[in-house]
PDB file of N, CA and C in Angstrom:
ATOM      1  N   UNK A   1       0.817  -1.193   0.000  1.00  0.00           N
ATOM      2  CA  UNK A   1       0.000   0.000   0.000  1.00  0.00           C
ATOM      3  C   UNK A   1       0.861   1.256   0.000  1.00  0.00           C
ATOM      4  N   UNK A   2       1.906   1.549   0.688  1.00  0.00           N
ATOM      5  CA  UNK A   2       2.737   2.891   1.019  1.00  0.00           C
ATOM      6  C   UNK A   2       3.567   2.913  -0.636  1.00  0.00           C
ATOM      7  N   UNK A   3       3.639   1.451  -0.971  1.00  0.00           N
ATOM      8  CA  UNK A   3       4.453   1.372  -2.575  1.00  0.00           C
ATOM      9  C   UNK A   3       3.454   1.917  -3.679  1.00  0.00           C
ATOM     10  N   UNK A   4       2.237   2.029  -3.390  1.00  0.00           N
ATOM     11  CA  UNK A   4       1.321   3.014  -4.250  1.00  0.00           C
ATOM     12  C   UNK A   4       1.106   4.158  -4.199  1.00  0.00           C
ATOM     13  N   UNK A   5       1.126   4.238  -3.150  1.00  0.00           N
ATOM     14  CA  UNK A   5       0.787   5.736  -2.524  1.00  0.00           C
ATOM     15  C   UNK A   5       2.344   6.768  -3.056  1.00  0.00           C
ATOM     16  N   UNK A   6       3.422   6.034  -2.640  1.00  0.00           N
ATOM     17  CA  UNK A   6       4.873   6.850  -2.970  1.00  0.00           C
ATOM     18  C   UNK A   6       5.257   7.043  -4.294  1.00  0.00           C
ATOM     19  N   UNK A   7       4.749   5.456  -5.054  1.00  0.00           N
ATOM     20  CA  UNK A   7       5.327   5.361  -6.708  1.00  0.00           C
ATOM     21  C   UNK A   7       5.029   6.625  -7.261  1.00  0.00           C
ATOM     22  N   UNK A   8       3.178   7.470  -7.627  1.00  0.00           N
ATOM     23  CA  UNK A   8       3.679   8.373  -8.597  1.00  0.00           C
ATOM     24  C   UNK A   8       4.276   9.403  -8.110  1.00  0.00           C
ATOM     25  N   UNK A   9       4.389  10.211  -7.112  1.00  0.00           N
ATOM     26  CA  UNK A   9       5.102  11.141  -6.784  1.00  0.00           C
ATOM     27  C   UNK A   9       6.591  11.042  -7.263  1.00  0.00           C
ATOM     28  N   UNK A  10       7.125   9.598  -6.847  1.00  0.00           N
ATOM     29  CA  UNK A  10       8.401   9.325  -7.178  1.00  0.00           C
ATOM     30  C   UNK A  10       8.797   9.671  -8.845  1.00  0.00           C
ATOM     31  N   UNK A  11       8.149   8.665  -9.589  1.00  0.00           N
ATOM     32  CA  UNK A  11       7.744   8.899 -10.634  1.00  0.00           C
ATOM     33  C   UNK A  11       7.673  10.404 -11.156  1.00  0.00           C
ATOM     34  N   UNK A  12       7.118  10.791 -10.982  1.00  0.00           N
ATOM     35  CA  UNK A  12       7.066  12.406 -11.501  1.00  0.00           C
ATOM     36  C   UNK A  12       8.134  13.593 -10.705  1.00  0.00           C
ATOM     37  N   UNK A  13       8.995  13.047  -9.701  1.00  0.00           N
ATOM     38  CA  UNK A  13       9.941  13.651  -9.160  1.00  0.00           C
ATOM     39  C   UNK A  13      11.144  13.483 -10.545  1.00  0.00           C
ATOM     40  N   UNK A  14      11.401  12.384 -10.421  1.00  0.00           N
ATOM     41  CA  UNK A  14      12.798  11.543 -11.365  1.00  0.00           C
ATOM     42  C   UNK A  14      11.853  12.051 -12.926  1.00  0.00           C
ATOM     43  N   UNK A  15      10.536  12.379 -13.359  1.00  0.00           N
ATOM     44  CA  UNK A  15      10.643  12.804 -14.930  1.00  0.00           C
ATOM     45  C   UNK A  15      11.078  14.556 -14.815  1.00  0.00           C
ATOM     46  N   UNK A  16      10.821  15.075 -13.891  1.00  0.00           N
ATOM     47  CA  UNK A  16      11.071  16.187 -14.395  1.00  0.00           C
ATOM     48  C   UNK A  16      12.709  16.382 -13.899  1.00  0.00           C
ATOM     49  N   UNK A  17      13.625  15.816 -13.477  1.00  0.00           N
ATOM     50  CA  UNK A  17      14.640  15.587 -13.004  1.00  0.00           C
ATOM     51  C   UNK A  17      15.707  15.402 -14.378  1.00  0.00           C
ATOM     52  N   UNK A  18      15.123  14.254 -14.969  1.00  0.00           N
ATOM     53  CA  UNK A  18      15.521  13.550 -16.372  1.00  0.00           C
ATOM     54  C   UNK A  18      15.570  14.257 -16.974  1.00  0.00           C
ATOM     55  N   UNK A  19      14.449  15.638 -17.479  1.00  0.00           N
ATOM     56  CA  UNK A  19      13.818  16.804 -18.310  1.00  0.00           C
ATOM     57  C   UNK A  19      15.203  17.836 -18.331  1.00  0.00           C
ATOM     58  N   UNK A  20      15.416  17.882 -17.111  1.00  0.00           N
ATOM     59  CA  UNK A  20      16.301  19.057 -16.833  1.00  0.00           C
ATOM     60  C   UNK A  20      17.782  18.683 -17.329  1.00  0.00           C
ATOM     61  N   UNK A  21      18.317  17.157 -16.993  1.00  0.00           N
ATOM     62  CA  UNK A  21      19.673  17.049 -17.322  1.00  0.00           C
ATOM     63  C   UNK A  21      19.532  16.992 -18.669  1.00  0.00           C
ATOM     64  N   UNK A  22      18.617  16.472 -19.501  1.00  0.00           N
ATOM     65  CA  UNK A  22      18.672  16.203 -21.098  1.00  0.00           C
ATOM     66  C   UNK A  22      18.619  17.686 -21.690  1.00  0.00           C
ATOM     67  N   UNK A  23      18.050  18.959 -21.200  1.00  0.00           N
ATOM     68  CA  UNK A  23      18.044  20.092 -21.484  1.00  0.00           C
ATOM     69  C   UNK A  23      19.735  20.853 -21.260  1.00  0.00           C
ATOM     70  N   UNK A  24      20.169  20.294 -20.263  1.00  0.00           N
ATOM     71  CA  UNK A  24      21.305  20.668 -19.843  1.00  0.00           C
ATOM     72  C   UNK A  24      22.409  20.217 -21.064  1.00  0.00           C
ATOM     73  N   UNK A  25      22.149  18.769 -21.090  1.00  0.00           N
ATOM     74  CA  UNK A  25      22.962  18.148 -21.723  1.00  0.00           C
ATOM     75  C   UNK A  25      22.940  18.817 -23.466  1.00  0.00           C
ATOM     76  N   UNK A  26      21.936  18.720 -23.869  1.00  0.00           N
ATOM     77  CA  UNK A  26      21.235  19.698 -24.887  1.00  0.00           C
ATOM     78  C   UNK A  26      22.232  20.955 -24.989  1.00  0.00           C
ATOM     79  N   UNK A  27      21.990  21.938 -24.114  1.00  0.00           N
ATOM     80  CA  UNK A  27      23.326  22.587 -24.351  1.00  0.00           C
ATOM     81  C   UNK A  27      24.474  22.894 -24.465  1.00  0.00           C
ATOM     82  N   UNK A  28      24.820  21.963 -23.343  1.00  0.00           N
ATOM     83  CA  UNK A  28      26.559  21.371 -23.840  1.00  0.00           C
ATOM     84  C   UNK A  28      27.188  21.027 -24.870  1.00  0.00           C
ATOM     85  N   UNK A  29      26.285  19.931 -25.811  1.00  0.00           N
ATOM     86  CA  UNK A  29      26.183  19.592 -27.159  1.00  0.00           C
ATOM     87  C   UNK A  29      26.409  21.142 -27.813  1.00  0.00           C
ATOM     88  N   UNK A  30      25.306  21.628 -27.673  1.00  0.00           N
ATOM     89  CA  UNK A  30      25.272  23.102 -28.379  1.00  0.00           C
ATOM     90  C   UNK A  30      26.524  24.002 -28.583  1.00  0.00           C
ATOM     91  N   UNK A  31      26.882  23.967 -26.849  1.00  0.00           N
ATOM     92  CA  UNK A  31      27.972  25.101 -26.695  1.00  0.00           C
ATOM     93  C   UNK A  31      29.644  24.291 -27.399  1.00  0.00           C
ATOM     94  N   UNK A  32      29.494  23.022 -27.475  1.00  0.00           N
ATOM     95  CA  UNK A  32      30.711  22.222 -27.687  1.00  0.00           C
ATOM     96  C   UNK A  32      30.673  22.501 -29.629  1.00  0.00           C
ATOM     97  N   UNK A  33      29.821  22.538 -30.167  1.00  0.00           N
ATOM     98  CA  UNK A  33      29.566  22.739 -31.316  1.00  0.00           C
ATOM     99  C   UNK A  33      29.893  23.976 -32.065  1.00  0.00           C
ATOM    100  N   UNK A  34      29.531  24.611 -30.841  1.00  0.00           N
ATOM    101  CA  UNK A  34      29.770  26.301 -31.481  1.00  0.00           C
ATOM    102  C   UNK A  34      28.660  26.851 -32.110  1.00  0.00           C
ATOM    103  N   UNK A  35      27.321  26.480 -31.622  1.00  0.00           N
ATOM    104  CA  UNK A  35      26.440  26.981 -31.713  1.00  0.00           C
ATOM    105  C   UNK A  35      25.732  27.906 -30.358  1.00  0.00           C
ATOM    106  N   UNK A  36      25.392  29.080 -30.771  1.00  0.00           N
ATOM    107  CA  UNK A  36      24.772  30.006 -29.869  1.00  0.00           C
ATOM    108  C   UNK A  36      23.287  29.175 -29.284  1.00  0.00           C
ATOM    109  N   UNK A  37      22.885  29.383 -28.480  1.00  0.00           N
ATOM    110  CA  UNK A  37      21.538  29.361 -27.851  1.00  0.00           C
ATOM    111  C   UNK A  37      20.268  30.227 -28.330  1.00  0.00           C
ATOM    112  N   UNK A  38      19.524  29.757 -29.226  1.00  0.00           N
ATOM    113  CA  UNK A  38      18.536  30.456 -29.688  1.00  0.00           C
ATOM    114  C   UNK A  38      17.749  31.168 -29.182  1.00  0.00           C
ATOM    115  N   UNK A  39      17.603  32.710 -28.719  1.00  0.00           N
ATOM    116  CA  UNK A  39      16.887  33.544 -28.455  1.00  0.00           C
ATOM    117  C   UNK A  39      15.429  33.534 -28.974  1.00  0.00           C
ATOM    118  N   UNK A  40      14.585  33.963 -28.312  1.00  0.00           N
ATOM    119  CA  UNK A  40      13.441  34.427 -28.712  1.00  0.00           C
ATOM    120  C   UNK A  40      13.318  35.915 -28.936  1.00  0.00           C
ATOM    121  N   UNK A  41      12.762  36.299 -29.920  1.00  0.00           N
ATOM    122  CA  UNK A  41      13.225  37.471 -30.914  1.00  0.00           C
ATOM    123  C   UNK A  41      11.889  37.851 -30.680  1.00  0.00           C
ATOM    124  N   UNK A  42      11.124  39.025 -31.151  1.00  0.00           N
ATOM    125  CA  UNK A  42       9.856  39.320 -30.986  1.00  0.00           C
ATOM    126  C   UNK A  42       9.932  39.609 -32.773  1.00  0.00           C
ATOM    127  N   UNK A  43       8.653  39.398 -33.033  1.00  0.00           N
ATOM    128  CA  UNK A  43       7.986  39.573 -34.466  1.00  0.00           C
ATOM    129  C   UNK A  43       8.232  40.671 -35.415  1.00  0.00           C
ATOM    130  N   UNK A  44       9.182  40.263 -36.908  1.00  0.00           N
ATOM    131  CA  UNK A  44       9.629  40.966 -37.174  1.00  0.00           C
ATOM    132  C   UNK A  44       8.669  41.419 -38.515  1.00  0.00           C
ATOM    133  N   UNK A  45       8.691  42.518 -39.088  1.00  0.00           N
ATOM    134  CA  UNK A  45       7.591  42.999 -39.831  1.00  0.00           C
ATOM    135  C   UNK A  45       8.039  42.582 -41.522  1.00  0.00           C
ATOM    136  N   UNK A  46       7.061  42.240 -41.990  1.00  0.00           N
ATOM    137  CA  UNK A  46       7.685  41.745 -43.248  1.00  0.00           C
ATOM    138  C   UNK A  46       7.943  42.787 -44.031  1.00  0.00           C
ATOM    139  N   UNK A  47       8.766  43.095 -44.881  1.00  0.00           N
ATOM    140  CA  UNK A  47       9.047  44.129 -46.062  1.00  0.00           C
ATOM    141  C   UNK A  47       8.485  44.161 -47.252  1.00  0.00           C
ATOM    142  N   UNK A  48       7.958  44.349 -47.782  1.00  0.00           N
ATOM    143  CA  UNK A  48       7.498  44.561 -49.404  1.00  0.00           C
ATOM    144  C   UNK A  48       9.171  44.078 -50.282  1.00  0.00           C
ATOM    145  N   UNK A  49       8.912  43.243 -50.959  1.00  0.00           N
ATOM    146  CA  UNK A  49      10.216  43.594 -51.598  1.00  0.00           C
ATOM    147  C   UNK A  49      10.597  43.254 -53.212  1.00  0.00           C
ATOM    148  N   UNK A  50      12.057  43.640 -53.845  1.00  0.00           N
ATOM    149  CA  UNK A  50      11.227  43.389 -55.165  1.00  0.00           C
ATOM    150  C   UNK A  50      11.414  41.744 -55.746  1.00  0.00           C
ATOM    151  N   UNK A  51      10.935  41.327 -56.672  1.00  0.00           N
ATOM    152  CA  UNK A  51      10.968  39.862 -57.145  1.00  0.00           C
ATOM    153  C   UNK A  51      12.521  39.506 -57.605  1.00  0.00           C
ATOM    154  N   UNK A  52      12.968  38.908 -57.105  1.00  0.00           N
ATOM    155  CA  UNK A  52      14.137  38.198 -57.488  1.00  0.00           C
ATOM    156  C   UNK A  52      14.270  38.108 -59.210  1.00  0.00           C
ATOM    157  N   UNK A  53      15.380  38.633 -60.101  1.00  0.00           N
ATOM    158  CA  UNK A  53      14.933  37.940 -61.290  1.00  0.00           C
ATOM    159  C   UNK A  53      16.184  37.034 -61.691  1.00  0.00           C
ATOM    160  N   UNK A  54      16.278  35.630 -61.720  1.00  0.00           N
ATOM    161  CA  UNK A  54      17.131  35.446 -62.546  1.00  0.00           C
ATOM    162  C   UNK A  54      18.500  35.651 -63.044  1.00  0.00           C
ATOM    163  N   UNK A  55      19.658  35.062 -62.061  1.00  0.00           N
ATOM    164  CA  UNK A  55      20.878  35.534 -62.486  1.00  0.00           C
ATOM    165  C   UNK A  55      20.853  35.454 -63.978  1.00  0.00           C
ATOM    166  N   UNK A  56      21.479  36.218 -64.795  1.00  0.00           N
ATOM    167  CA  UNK A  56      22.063  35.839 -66.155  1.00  0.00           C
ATOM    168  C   UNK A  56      23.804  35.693 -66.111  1.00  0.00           C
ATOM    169  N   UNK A  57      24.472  34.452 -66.255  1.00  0.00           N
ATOM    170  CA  UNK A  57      25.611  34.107 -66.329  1.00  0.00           C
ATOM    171  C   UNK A  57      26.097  34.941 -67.559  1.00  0.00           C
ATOM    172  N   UNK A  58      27.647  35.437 -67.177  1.00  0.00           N
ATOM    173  CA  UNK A  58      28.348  35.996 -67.469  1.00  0.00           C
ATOM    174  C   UNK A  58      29.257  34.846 -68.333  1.00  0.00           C
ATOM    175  N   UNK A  59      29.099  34.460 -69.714  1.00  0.00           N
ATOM    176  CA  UNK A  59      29.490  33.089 -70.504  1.00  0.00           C
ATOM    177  C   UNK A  59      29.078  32.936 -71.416  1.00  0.00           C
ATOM    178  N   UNK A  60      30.075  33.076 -72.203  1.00  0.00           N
ATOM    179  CA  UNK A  60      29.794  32.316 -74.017  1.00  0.00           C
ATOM    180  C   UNK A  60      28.760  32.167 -73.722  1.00  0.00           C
ATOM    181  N   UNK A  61      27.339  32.439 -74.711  1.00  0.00           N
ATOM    182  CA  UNK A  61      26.177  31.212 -74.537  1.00  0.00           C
ATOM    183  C   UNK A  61      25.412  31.399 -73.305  1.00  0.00           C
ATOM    184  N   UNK A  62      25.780  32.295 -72.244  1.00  0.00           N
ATOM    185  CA  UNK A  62      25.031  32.369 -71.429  1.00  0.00           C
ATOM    186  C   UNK A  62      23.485  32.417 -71.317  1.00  0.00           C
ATOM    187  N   UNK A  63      23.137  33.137 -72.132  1.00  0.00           N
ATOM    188  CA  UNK A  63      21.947  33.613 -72.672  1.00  0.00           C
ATOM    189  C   UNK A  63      21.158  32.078 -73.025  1.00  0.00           C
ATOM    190  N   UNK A  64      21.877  31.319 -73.499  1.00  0.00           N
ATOM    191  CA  UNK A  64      21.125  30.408 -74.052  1.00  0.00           C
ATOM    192  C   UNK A  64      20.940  29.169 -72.309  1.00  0.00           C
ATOM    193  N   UNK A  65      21.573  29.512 -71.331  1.00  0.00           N
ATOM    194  CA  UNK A  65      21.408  28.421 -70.474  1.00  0.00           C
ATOM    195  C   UNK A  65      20.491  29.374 -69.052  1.00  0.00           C
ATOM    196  N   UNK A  66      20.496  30.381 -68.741  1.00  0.00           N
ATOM    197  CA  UNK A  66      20.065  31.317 -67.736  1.00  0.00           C
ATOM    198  C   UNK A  66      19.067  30.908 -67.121  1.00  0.00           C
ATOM    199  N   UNK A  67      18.056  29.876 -67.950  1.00  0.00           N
ATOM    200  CA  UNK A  67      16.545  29.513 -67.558  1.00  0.00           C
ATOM    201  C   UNK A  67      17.153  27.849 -67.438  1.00  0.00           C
ATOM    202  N   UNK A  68      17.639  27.723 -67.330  1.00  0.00           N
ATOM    203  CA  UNK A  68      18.390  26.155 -67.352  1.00  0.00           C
ATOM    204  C   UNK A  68      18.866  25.593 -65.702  1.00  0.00           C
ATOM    205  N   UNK A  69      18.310  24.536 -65.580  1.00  0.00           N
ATOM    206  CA  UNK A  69      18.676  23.671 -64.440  1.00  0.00           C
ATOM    207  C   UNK A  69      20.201  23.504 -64.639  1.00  0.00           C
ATOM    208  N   UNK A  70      20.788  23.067 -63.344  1.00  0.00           N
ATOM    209  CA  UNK A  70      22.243  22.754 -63.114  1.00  0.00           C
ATOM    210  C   UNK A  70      22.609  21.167 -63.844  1.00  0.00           C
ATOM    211  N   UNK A  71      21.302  20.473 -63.672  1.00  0.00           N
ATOM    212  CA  UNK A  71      21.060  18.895 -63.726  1.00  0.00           C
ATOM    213  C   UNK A  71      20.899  19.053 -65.610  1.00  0.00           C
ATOM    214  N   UNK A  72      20.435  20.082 -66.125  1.00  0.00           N
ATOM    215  CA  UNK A  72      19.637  20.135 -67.412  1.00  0.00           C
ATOM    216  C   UNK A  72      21.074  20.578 -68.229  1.00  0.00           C
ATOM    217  N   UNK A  73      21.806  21.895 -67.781  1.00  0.00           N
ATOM    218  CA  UNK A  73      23.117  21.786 -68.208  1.00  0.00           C
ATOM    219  C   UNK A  73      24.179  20.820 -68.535  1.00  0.00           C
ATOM    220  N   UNK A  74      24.343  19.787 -67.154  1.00  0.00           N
ATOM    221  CA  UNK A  74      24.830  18.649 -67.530  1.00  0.00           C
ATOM    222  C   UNK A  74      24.592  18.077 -68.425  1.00  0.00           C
ATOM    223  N   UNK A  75      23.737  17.734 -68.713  1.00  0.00           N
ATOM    224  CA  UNK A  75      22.627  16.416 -69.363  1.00  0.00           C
ATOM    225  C   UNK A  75      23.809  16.597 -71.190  1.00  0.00           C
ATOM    226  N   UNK A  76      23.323  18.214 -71.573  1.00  0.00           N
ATOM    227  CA  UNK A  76      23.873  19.087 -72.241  1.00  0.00           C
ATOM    228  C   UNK A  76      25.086  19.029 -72.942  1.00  0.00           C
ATOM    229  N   UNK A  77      25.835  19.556 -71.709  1.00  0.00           N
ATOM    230  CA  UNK A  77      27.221  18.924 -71.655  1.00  0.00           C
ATOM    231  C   UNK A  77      27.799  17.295 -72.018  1.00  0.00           C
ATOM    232  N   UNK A  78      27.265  16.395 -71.232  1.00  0.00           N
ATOM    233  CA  UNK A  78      27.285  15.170 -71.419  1.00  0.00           C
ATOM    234  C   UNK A  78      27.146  14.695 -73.150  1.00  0.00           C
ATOM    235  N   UNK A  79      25.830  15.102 -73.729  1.00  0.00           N
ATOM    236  CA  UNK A  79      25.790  14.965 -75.156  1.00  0.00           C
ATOM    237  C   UNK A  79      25.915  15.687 -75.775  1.00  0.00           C
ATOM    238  N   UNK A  80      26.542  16.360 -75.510  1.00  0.00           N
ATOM    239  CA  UNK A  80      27.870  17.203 -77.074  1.00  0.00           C
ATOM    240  C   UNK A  80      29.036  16.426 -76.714  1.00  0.00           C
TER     241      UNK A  80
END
């Protein structure tokens, strides 16, 4: 009876116990890595901005590949 009565307390002593070293440990990892600890930032306002267009490569022929995949170039390359 006292082994029922004690288990969940126990139980929920040792999870939030566990919670804390894996958080801990969590950062160690972090700080050993060379990663900063992520802040919470407050809400940043979006900008209007203008549309990206399209590098055009600076290359013989450029013109002809600009709208062209990296994978589609190859292909290209390969059969010539």
């Amino acid at each position: 009876m006292a082994r029922d009565e004690v288990m969940p307390l126990v139980t929920k002593a040792l999870t939030t116990e566990v919670d804390e070293l894996i958080k801990q440990e969590l950062l160690n990892m972090a700080a050993l890595c060379g990663q900063k600890a992520k802040k919470k930032k407050g809400k940043k306002k979006k900008k209007k901005g203008k549309k990206k267009k399209a590098k055009k490569i600076k290359l013989p022929g450029g013109k002809l590949i600009y709208d062209m995949t990296d994978y589609d170039i190859l292909k290209e390359l390969i059969s010539n």
